[in-house]
PDB file of N, CA and C in Angstrom:
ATOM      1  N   UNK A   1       9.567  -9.906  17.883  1.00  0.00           N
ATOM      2  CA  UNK A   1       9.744 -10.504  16.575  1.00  0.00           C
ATOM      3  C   UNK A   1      10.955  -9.881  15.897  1.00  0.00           C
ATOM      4  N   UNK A   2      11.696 -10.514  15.334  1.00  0.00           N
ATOM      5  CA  UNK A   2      12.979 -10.053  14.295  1.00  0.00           C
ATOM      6  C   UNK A   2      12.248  -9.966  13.271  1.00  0.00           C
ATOM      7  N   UNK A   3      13.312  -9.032  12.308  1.00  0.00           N
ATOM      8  CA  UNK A   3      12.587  -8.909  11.019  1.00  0.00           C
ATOM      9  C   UNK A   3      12.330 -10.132  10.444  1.00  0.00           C
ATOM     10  N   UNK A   4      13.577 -10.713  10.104  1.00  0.00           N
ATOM     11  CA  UNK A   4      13.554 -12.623   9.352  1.00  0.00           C
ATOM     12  C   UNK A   4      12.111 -13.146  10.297  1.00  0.00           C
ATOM     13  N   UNK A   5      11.754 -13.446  11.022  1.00  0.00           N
ATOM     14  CA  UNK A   5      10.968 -14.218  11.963  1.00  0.00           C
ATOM     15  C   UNK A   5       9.336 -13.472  11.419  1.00  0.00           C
ATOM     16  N   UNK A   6       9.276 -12.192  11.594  1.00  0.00           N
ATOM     17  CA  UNK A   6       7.974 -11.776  10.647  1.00  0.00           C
ATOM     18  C   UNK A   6       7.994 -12.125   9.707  1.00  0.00           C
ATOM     19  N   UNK A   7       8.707 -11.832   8.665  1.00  0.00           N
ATOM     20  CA  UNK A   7       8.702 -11.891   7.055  1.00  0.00           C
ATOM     21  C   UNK A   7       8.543 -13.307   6.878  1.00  0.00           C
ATOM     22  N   UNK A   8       9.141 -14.078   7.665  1.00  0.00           N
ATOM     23  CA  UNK A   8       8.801 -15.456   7.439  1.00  0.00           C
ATOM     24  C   UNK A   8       7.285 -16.207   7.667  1.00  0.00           C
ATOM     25  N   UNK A   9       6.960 -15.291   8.982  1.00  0.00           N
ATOM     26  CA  UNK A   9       5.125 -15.761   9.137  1.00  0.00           C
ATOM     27  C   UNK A   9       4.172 -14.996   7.958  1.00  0.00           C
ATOM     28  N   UNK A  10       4.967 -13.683   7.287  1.00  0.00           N
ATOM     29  CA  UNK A  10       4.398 -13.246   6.257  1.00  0.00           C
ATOM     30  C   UNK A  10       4.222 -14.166   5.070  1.00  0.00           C
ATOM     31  N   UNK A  11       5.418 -14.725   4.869  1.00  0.00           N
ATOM     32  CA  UNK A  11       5.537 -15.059   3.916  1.00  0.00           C
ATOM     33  C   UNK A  11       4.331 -16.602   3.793  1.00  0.00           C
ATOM     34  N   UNK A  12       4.303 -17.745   4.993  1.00  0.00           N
ATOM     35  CA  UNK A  12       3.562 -18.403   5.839  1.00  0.00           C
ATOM     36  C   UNK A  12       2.067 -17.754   5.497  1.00  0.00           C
ATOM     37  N   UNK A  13       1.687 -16.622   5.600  1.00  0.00           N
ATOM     38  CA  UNK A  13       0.404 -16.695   6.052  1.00  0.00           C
ATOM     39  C   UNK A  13       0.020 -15.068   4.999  1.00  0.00           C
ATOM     40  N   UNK A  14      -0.149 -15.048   3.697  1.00  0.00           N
ATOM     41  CA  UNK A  14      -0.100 -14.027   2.999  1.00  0.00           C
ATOM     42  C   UNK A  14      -1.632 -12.822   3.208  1.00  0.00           C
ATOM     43  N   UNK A  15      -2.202 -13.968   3.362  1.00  0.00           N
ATOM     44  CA  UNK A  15      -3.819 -13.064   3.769  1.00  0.00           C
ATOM     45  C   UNK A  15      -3.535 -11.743   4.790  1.00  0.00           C
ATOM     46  N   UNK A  16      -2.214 -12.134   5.273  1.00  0.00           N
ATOM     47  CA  UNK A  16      -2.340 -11.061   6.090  1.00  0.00           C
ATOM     48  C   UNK A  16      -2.003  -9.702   5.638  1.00  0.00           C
ATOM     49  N   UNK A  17      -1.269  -9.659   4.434  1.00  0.00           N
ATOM     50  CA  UNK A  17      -1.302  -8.474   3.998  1.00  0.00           C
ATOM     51  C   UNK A  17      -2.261  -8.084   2.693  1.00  0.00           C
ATOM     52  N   UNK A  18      -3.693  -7.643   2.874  1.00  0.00           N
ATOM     53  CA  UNK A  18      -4.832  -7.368   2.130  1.00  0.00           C
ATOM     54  C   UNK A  18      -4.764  -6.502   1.134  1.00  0.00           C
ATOM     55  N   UNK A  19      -3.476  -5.786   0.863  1.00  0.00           N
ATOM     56  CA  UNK A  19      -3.210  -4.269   0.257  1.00  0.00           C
ATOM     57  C   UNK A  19      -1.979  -4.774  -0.089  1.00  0.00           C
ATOM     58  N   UNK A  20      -1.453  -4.170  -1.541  1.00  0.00           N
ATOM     59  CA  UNK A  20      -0.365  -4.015  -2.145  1.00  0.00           C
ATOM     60  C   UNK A  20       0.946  -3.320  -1.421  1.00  0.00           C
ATOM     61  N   UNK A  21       2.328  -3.673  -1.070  1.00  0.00           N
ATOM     62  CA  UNK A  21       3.207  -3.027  -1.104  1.00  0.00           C
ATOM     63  C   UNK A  21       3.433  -1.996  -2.284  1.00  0.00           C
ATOM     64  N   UNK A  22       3.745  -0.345  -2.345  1.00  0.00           N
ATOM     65  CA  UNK A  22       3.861   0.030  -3.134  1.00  0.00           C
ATOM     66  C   UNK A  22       5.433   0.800  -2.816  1.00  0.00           C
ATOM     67  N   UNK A  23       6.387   0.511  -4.009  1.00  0.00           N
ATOM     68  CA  UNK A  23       7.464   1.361  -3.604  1.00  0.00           C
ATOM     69  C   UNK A  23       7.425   2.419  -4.549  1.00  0.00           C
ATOM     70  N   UNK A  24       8.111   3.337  -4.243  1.00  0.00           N
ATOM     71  CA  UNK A  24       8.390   4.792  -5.080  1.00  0.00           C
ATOM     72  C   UNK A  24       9.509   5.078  -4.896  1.00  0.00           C
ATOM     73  N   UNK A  25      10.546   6.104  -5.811  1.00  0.00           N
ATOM     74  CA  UNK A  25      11.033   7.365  -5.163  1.00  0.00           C
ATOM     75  C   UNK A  25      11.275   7.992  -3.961  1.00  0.00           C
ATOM     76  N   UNK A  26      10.070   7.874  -3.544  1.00  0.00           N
ATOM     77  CA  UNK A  26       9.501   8.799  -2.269  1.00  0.00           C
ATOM     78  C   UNK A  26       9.511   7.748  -1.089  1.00  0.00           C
ATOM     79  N   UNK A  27       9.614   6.356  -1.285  1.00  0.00           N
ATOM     80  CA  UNK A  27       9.329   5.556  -0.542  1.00  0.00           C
ATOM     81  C   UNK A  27       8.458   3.855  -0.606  1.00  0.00           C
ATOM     82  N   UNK A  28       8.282   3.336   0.366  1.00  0.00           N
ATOM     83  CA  UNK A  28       7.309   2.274   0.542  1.00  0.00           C
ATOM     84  C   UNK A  28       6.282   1.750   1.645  1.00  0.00           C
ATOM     85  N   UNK A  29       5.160   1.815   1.383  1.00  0.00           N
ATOM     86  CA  UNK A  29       4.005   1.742   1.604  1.00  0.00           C
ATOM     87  C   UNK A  29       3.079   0.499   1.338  1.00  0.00           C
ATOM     88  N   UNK A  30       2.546  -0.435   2.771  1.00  0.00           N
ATOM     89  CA  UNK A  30       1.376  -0.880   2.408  1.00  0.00           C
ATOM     90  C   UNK A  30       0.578  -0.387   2.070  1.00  0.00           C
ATOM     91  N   UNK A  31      -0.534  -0.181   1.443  1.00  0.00           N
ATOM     92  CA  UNK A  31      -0.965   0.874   1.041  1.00  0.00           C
ATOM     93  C   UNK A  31      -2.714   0.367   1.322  1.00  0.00           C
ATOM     94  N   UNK A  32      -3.082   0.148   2.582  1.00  0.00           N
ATOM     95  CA  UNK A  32      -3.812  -0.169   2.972  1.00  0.00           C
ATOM     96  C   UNK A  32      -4.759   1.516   4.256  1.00  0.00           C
ATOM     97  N   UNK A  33      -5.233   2.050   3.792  1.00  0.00           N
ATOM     98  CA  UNK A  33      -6.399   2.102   3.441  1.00  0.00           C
ATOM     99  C   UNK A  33      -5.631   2.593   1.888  1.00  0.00           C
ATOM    100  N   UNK A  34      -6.332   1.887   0.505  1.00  0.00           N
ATOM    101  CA  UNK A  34      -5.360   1.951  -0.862  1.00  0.00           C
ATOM    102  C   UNK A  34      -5.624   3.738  -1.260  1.00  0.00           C
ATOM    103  N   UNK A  35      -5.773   4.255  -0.219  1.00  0.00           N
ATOM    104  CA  UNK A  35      -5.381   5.836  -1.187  1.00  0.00           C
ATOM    105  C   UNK A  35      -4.236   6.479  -0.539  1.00  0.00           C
ATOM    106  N   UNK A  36      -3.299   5.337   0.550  1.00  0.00           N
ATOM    107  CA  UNK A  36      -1.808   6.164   1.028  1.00  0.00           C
ATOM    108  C   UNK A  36      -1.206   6.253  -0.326  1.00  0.00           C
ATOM    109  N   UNK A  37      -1.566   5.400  -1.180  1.00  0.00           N
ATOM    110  CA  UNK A  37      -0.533   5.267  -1.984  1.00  0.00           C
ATOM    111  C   UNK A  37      -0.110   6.446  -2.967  1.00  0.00           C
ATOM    112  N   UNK A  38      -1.334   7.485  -3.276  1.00  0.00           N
ATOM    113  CA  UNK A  38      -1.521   8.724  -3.395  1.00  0.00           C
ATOM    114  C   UNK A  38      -0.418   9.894  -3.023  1.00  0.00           C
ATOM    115  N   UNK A  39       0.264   9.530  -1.498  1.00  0.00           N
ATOM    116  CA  UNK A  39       1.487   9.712  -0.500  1.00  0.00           C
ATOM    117  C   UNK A  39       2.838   9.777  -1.012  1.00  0.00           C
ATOM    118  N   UNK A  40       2.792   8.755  -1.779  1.00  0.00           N
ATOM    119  CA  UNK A  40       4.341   8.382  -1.984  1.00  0.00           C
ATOM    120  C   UNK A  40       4.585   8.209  -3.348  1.00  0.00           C
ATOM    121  N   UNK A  41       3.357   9.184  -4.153  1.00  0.00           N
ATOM    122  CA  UNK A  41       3.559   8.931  -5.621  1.00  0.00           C
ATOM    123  C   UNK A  41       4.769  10.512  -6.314  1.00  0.00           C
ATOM    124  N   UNK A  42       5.362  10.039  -7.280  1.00  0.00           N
ATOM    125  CA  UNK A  42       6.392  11.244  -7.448  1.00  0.00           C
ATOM    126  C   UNK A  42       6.111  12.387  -8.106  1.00  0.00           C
ATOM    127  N   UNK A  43       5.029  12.117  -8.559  1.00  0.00           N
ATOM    128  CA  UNK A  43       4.164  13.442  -9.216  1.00  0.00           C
ATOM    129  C   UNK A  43       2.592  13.331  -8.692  1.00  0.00           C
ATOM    130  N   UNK A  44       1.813  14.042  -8.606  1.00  0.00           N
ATOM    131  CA  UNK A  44       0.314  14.407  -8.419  1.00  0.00           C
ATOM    132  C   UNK A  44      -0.320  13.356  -9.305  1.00  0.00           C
ATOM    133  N   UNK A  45      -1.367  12.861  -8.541  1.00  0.00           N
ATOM    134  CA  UNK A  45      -2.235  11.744  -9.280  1.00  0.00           C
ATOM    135  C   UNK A  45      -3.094  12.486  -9.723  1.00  0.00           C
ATOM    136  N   UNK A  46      -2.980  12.515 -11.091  1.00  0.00           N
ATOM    137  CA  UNK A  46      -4.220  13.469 -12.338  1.00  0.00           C
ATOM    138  C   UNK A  46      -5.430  12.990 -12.104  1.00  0.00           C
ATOM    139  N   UNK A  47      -6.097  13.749 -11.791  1.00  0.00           N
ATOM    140  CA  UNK A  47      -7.482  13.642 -11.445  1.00  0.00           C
ATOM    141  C   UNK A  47      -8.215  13.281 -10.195  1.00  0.00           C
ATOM    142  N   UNK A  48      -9.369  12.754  -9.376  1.00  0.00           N
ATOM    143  CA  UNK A  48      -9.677  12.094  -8.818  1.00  0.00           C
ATOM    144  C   UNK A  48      -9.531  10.566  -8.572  1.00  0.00           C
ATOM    145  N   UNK A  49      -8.994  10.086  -7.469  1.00  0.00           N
ATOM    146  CA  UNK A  49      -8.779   8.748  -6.939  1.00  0.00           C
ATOM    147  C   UNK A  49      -9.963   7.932  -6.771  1.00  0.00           C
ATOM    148  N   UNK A  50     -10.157   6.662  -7.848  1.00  0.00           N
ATOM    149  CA  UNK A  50     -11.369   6.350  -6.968  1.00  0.00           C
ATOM    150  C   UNK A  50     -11.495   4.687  -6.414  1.00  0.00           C
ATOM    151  N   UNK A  51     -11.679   4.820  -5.092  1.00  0.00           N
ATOM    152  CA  UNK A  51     -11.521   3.189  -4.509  1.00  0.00           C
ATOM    153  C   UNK A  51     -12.134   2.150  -5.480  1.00  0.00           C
ATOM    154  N   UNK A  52     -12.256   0.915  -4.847  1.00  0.00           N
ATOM    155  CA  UNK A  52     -12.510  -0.423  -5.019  1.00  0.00           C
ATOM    156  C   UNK A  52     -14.130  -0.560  -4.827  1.00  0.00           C
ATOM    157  N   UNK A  53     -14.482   0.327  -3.905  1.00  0.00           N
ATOM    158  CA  UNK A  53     -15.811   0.496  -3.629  1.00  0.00           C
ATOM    159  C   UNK A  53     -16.838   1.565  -4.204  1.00  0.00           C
ATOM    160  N   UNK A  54     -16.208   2.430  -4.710  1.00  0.00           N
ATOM    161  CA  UNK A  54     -16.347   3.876  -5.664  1.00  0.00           C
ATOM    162  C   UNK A  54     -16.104   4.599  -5.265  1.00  0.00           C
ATOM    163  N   UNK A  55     -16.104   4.594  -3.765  1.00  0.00           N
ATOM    164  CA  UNK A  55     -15.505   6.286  -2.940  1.00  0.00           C
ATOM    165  C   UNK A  55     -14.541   6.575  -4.138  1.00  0.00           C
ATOM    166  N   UNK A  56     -14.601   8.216  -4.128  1.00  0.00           N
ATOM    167  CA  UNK A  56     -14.079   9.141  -4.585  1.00  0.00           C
ATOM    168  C   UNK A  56     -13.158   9.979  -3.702  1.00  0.00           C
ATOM    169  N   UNK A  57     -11.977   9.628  -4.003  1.00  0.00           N
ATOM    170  CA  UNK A  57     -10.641   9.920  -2.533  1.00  0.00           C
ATOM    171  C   UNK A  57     -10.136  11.099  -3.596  1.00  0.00           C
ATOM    172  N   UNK A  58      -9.690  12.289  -2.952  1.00  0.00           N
ATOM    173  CA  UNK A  58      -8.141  13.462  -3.501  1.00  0.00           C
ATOM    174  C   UNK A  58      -8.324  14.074  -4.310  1.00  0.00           C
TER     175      UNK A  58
END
């Protein structure tokens, strides 16, 4: 696959990405399981992270 040729079935078929792109500073990240995003943040995430489900992540 070329990049153009993915991005295009991405773009085609969006379900496939379930998780937010997140960019930073530091970088960019699907951020699928959603506590990478924790990773690429530019300062320390104050406090405890807590999922979609309640887990308590960091």
């Amino acid at each position: 696959w070329s990049d153009e040729q993915l991005l295009d079935f991405i773009e085609q078929h969006p379900i496939l990405i379930n998780r937010p792109i997140v960019v930073t500073p530091l970088g960019a990240r699907l951020c699928r399981p959603s506590e990478v995003v924790l990773e690429i943040l530019p300062q320390p995430f104050p406090g405890p992270f807590t999922k979609e489900d309640g887990e308590v992540v960091g």
